[in-house]
N, C-alpha and C. Protein backbone atom coordinates (compact mmCIF):
# COMPACT_ATOMS: atom_id res chain seq x y z
N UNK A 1 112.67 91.46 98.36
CA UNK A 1 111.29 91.93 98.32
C UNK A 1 111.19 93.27 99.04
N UNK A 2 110.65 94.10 98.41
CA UNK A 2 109.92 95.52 99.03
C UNK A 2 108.81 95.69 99.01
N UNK A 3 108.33 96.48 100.08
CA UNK A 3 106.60 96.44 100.28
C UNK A 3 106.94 98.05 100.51
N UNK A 4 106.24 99.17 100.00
CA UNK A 4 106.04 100.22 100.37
C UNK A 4 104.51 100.87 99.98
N UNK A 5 104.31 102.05 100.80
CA UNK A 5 103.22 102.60 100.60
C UNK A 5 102.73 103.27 101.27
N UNK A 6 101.55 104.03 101.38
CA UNK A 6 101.10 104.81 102.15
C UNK A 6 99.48 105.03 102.39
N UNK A 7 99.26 104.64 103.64
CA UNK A 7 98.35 105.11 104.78
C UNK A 7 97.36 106.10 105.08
N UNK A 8 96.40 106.50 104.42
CA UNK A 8 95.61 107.78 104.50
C UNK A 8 95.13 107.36 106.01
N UNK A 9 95.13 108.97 106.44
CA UNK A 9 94.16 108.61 107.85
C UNK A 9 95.04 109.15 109.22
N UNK A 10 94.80 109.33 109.85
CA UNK A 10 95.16 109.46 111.38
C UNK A 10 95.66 108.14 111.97
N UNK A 11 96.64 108.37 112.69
CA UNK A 11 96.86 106.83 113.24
C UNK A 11 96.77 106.90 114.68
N UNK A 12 95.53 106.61 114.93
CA UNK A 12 95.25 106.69 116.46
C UNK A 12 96.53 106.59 117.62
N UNK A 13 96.07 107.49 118.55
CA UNK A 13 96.94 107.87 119.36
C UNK A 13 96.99 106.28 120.43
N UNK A 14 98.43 106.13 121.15
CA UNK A 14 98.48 104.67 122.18
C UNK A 14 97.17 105.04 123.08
N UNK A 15 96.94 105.79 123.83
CA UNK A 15 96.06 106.12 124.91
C UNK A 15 94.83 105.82 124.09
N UNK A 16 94.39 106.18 122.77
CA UNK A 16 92.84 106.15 122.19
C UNK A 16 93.09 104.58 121.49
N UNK A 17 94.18 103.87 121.55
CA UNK A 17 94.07 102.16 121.03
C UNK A 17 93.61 101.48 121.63
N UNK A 18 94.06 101.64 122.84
CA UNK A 18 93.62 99.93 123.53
C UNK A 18 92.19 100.55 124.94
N UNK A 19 91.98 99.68 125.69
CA UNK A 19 91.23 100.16 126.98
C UNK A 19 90.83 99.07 127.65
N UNK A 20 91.23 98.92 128.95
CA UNK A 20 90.50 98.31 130.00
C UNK A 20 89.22 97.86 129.54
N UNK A 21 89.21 95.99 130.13
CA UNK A 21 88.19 95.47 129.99
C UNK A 21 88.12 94.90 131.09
N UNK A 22 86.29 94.67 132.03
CA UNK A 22 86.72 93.80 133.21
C UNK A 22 86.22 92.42 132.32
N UNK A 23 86.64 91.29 132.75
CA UNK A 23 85.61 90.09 132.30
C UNK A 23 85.90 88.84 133.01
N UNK A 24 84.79 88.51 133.79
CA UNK A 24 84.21 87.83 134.86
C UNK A 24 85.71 88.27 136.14
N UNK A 25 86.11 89.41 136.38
CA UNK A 25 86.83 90.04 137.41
C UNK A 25 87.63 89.93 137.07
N UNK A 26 88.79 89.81 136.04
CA UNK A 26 89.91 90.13 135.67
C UNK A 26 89.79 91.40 134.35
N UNK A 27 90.99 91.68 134.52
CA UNK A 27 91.07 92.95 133.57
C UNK A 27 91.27 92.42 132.35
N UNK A 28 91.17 93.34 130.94
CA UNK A 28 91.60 92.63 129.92
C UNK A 28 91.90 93.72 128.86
N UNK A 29 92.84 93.66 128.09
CA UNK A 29 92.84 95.16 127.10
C UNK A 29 92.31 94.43 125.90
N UNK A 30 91.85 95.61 125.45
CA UNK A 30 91.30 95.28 123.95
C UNK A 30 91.32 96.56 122.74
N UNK A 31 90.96 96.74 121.83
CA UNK A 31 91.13 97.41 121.11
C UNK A 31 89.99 98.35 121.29
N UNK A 32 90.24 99.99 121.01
CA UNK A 32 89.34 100.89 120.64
C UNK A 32 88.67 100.85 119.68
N UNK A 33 87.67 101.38 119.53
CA UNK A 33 86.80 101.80 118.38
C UNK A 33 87.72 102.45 117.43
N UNK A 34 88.25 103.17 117.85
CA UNK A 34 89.05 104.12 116.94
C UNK A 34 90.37 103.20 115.99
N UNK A 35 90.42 102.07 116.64
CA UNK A 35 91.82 101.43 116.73
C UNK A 35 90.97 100.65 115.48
N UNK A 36 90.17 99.53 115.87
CA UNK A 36 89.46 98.80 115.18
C UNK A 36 89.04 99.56 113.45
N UNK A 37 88.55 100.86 113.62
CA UNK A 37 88.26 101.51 112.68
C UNK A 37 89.72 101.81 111.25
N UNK A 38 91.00 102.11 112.32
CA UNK A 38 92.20 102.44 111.32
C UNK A 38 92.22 101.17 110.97
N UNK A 39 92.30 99.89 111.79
CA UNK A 39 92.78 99.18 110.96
C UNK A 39 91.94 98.40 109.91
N UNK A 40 90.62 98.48 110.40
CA UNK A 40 89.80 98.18 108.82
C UNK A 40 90.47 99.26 107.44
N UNK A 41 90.67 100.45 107.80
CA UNK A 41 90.94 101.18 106.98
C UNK A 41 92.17 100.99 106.22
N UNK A 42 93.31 100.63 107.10
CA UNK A 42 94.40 100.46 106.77
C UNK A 42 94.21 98.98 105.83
N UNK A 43 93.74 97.86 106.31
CA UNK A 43 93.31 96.81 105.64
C UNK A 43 92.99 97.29 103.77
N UNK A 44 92.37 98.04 104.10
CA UNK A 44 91.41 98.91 102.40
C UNK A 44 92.25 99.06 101.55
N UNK A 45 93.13 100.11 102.30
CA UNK A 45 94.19 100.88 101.76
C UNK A 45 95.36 100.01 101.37
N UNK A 46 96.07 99.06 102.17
CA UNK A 46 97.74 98.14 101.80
C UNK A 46 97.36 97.28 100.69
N UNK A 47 95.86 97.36 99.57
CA UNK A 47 95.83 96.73 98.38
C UNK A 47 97.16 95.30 98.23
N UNK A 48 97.84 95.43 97.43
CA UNK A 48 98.08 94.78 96.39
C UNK A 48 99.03 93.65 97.66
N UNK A 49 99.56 94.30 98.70
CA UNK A 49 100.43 93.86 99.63
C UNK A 49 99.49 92.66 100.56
N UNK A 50 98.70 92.84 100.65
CA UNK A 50 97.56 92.17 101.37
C UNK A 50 98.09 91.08 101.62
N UNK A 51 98.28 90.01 102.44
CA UNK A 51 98.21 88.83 101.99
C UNK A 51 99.87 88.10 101.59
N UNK A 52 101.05 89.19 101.79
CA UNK A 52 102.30 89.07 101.31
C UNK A 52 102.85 88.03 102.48
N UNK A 53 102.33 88.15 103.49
CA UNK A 53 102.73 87.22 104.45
C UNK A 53 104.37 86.89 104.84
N UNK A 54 104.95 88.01 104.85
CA UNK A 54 106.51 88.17 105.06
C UNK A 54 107.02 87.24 106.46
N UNK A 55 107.99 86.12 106.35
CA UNK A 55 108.10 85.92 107.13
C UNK A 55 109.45 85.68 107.66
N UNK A 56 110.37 86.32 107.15
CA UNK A 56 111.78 86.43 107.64
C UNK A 56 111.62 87.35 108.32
N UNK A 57 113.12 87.87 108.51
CA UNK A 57 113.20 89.18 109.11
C UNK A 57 113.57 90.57 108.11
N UNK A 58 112.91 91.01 108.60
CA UNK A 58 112.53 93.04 107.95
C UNK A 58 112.51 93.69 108.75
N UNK A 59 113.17 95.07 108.09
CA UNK A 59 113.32 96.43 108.28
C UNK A 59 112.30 97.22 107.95
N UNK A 60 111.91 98.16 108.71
CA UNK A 60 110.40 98.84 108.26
C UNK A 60 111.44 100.24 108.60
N UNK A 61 110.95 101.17 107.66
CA UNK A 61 111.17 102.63 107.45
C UNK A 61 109.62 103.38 107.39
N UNK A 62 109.52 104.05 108.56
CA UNK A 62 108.18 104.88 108.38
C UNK A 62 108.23 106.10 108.90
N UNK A 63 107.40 106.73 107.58
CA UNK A 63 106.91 108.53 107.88
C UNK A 63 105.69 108.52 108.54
N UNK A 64 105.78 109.13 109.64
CA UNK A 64 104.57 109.53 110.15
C UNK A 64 103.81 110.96 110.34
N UNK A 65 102.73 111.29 109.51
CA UNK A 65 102.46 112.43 109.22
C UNK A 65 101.33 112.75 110.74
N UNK A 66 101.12 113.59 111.41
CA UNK A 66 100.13 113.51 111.63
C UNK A 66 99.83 114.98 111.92
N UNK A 67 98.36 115.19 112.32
CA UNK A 67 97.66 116.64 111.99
C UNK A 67 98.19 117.46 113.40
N UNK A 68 98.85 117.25 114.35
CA UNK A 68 99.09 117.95 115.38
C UNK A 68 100.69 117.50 115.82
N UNK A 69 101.42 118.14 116.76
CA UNK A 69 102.21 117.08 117.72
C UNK A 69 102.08 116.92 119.10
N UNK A 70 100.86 116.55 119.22
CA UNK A 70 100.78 116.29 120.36
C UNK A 70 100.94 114.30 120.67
N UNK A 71 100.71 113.91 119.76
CA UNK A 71 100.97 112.47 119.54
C UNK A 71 102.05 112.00 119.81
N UNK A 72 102.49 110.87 120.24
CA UNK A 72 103.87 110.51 120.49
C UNK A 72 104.31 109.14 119.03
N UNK A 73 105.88 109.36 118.29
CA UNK A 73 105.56 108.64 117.28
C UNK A 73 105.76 107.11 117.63
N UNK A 74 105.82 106.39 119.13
CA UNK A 74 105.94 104.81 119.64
C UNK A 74 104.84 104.47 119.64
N UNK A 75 103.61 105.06 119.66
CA UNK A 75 102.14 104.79 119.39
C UNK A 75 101.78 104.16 117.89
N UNK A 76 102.23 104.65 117.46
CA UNK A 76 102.45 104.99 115.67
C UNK A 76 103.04 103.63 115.33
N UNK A 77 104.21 102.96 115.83
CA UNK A 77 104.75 102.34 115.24
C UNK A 77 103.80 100.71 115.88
N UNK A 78 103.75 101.01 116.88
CA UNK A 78 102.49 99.56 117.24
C UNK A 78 101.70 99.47 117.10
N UNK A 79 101.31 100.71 116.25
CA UNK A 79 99.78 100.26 115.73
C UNK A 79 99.75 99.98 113.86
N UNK A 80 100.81 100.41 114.03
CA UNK A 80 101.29 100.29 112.27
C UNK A 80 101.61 98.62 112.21
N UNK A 81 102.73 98.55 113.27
CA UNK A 81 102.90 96.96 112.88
C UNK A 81 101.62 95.88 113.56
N UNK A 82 100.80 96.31 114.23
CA UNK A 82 99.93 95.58 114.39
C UNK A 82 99.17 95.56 112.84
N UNK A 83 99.04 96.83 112.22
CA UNK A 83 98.03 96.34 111.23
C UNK A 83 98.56 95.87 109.92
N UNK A 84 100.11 95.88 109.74
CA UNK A 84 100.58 95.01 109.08
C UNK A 84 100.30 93.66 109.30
N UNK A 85 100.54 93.16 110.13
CA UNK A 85 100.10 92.22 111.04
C UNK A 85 98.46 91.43 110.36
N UNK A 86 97.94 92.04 110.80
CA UNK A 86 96.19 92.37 110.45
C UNK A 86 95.96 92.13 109.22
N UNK A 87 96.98 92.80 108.30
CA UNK A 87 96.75 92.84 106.86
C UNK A 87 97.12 91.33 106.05
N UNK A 88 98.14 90.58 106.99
CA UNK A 88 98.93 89.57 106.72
C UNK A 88 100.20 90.00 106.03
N UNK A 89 100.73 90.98 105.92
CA UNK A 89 101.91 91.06 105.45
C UNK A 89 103.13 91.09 105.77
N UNK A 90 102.83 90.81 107.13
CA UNK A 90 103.98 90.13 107.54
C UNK A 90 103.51 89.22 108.65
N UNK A 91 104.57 88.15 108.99
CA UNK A 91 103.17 87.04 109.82
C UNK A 91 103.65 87.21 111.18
N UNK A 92 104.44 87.90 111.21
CA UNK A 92 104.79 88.36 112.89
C UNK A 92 105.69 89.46 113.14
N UNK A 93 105.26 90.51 114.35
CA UNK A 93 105.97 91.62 114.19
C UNK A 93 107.09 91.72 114.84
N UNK A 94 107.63 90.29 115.46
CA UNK A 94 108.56 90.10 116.47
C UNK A 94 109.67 90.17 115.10
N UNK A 95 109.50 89.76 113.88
CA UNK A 95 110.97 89.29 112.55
C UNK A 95 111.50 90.59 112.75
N UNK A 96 110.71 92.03 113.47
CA UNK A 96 111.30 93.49 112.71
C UNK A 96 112.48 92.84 113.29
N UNK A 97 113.92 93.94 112.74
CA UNK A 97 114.93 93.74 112.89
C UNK A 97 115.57 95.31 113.33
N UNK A 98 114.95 96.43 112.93
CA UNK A 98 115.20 97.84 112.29
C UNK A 98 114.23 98.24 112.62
N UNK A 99 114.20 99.79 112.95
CA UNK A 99 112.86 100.22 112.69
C UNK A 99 113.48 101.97 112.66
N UNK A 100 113.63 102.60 111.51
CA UNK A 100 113.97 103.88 111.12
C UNK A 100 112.78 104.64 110.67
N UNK A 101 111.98 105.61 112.37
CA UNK A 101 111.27 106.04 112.38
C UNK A 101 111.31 107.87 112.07
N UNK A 102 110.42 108.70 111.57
CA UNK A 102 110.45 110.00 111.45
C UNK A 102 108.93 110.37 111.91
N UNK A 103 109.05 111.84 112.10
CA UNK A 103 107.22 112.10 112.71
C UNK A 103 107.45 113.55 111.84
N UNK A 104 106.25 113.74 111.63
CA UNK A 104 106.22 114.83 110.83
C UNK A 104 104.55 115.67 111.18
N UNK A 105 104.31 116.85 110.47
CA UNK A 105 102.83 117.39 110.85
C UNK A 105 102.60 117.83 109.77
N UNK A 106 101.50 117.46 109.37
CA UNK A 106 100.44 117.77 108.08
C UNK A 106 99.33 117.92 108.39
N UNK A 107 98.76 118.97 108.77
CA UNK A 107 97.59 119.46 109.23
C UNK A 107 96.17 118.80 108.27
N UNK A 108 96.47 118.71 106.88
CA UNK A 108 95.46 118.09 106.26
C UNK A 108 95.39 117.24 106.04
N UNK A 109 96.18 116.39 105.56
CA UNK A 109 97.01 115.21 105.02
C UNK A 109 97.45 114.28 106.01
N UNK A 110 97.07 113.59 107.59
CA UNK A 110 97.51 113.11 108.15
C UNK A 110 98.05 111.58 107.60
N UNK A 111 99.17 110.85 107.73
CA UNK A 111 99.48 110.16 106.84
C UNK A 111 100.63 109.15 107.65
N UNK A 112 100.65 107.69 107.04
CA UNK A 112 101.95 107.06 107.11
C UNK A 112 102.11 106.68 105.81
N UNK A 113 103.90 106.88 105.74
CA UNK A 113 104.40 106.30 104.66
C UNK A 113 105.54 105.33 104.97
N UNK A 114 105.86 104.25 104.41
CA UNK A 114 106.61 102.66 104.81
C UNK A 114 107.26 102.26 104.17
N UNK A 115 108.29 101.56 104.04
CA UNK A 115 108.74 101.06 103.48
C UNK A 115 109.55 99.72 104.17
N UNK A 116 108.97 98.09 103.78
CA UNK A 116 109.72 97.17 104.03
C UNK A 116 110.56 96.41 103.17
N UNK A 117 111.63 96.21 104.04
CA UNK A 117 113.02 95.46 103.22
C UNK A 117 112.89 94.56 103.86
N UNK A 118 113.47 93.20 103.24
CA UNK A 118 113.81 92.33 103.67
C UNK A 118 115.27 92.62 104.81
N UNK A 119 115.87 91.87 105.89
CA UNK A 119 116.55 92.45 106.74
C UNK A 119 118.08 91.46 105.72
N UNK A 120 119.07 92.16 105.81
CA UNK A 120 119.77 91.24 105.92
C UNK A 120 120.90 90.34 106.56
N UNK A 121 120.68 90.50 107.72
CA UNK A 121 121.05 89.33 108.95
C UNK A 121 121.05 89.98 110.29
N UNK A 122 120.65 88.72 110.94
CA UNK A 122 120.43 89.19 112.56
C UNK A 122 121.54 88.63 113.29
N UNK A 123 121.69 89.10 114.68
CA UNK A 123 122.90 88.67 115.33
C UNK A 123 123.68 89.44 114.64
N UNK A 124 125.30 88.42 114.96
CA UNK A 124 126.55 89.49 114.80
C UNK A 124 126.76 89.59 113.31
């Protein structure tokens, strides 16, 4: 099985994902506005994959376009597999096995592009 595709949108930066919560005196992280927002979006966008619910282990290959470099691309990749995640297409992001990342800048076009393989074996 292959799942590929691509991501319109900005993929929020780690620092603009998550944020300090107090609740009843302990801290708590939670998701940004901004965070919450890609991944409705991203939800929109992974169509047909929706719902693929991958649950072996996979290799994810991703382009990451984004409009500046000031971004770092380890932000990118946890918020990508969170919204895989999100999307159900894969049912946990612990199966990755691989992860063959690139960062790139497209000033207009900010973008991820993906591609998952099934892995084929873990360990030796």
């Amino acid at each position: 099985m292959i799942i590929e595709g691509t991501i319109l949108g900005q993929v929020p930066s780690k620092s603009n994902s998550y944020k300090l919560i107090k609740l009843g005196g302990h801290c708590s992280m939670t998701k940004s506005k901004a965070m919450k927002a890609y991944e409705n979006s991203f939800y929109m966008q992974v169509g047909k994959y929706r719902d693929a619910m991958i649950d072996e282990f996979f290799e994810l290959e991703i382009d990451v376009f984004y409009q500046s470099n000031r971004s770092d691309l380890d932000g990118a990749l946890k918020a990508s597999l969170d919204c895989m995640q999100k999307a159900k297409m894969i049912k946990n992001d612990n199966k990755c096995t691989r992860i063959v990342a690139r960062k790139f800048i497209d000033k207009l076009n900010p973008r991820i592009e993906f591609r998952i393989t099934l892995a084929k074996s873990i360990g030796g």
